[in-house]
N, C-alpha and C. Protein backbone atom coordinates (compact mmCIF):
# COMPACT_ATOMS: atom_id res chain seq x y z
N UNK A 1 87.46 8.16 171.94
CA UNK A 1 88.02 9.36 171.39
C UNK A 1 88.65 10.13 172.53
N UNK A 2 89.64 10.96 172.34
CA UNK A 2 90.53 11.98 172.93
C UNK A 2 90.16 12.82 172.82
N UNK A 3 89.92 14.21 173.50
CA UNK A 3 90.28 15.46 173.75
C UNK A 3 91.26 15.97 173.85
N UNK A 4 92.23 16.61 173.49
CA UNK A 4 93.22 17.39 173.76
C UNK A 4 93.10 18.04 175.29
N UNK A 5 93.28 17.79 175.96
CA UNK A 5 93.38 18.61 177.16
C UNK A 5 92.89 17.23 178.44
N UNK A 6 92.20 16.26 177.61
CA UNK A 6 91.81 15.76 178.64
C UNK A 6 92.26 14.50 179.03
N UNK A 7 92.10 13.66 180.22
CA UNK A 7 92.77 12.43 180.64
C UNK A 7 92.49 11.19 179.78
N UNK A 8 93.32 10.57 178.89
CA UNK A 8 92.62 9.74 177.83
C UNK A 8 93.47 8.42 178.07
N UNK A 9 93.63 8.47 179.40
CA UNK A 9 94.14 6.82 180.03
C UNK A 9 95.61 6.84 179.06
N UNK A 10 95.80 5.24 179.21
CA UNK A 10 97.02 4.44 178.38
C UNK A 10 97.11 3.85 177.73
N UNK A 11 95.68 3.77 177.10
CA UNK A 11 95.04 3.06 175.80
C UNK A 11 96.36 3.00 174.61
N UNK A 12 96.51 2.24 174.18
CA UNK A 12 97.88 1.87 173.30
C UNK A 12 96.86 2.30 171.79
N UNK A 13 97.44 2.83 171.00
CA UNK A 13 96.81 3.10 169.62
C UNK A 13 96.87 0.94 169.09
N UNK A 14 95.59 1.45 167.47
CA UNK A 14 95.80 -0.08 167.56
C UNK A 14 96.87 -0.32 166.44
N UNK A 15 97.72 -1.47 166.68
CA UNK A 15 99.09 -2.03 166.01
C UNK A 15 98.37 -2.03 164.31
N UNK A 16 99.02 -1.79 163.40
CA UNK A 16 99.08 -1.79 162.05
C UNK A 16 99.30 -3.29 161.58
N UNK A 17 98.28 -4.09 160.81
CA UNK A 17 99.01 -5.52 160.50
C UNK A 17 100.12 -5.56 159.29
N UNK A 18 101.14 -6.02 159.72
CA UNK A 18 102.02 -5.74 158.50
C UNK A 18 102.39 -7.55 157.99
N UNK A 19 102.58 -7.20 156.85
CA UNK A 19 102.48 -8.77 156.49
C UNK A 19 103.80 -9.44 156.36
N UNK A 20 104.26 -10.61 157.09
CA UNK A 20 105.17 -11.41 157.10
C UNK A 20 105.82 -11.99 155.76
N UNK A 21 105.30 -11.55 154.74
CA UNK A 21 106.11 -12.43 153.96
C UNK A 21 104.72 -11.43 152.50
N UNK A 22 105.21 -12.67 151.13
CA UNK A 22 104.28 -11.95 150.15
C UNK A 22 102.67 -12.46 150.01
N UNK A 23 101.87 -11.65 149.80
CA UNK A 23 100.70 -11.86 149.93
C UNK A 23 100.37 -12.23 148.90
N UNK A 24 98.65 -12.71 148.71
CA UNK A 24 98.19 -13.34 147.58
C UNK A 24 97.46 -12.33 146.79
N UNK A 25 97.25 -12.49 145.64
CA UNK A 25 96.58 -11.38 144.67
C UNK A 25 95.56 -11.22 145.38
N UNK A 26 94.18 -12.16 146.07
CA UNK A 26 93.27 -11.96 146.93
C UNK A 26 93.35 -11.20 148.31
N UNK A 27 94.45 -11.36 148.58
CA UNK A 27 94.83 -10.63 149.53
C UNK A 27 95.05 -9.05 149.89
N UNK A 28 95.89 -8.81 148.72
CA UNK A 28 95.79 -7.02 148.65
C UNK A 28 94.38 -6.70 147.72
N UNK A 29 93.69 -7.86 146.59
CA UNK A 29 92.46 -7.04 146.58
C UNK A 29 91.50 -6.31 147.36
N UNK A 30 91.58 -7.54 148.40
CA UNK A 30 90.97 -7.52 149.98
C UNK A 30 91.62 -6.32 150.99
N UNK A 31 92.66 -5.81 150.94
CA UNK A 31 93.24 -4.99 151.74
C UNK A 31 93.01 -3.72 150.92
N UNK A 32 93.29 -3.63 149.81
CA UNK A 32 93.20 -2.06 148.78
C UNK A 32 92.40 -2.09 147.96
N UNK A 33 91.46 -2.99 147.68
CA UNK A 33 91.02 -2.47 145.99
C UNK A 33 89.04 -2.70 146.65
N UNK A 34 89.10 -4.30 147.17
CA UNK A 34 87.34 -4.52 147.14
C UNK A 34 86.45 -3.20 147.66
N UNK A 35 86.93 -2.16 148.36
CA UNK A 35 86.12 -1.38 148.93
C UNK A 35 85.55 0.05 148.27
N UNK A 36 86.40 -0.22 147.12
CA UNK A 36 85.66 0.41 145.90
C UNK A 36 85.30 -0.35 144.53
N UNK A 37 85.87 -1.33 144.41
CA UNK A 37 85.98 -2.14 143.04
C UNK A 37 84.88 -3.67 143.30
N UNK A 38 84.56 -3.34 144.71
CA UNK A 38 83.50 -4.45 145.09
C UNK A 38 81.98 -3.84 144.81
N UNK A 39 82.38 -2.67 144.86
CA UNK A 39 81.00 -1.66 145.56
C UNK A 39 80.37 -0.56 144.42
N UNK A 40 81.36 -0.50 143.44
CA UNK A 40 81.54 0.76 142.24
C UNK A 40 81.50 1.82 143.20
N UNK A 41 82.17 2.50 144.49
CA UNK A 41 81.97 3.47 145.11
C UNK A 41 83.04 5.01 144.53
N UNK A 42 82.51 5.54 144.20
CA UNK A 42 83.15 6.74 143.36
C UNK A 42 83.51 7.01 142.07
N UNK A 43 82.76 5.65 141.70
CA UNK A 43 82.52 5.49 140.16
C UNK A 43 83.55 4.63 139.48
N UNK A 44 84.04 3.71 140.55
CA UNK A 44 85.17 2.65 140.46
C UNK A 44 84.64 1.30 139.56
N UNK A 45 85.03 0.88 139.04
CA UNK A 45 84.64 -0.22 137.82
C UNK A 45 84.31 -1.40 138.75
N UNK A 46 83.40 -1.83 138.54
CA UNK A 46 83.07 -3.19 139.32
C UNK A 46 83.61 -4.43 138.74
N UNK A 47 84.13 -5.28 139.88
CA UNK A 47 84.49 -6.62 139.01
C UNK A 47 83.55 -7.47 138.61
N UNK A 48 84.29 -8.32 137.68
CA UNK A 48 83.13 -8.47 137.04
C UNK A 48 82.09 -7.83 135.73
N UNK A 49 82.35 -6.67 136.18
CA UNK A 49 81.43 -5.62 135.05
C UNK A 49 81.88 -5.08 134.08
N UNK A 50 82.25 -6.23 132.93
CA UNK A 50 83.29 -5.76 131.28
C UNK A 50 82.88 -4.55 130.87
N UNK A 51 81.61 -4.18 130.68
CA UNK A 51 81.05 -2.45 130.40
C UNK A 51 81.61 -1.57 131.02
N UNK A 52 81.75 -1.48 132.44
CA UNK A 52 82.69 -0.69 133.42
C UNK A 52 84.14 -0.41 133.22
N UNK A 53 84.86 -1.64 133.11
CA UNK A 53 85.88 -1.70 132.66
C UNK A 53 86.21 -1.20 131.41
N UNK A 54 85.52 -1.30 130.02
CA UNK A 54 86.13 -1.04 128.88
C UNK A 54 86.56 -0.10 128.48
N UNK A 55 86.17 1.17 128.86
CA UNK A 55 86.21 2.49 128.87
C UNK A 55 88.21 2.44 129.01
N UNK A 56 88.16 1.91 130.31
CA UNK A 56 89.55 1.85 131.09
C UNK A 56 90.64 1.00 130.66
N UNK A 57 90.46 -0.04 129.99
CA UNK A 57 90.94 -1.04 129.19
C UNK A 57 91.50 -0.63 128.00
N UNK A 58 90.72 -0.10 127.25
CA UNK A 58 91.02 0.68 125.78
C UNK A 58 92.04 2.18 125.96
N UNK A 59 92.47 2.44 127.16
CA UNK A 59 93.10 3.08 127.47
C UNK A 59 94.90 2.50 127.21
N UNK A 60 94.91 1.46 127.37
CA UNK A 60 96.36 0.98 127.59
C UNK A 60 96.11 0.17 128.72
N UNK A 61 97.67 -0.91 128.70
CA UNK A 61 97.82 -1.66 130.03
C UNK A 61 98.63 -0.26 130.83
N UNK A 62 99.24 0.48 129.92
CA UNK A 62 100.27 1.09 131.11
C UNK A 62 99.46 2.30 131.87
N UNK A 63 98.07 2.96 131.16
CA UNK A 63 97.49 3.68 132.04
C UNK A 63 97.01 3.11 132.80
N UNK A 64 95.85 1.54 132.38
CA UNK A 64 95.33 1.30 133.86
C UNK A 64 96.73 0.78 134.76
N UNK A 65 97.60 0.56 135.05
CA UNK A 65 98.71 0.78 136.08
C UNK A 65 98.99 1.73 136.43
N UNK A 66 98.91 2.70 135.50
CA UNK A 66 99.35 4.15 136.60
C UNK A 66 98.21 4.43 137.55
């Protein structure tokens, strides 16, 4: 960590991975979704868990996309 005021070397921040080409559906689950949808963290539907989901389902395809 840095201080504002203080000597914090030339440490390079770390590079962002950006992806070369298109990724696999596993892939952005893994990058955006498992860390709530793996975990139910904030009351996120677990996969797997049709009860969780249905609530959200019976909504429309076009709400769960928004």
């Amino acid at each position: 960590m840095c201080v504002e005021g203080d000597e914090c070397g030339s440490a390079a921040a770390p590079a962002e991975e950006v992806a070369s080409g298109p990724r696999s559906g596993e892939q952005v689950y893994n990058a955006s979704c498992a860390a709530c949808h793996g975990t139910g963290a904030a009351g996120a539907p677990k996969v797997g868990d049709a009860a969780s989901w249905a609530p959200h389902i019976a909504k429309g395809e076009a709400t769960m996309l928004k």
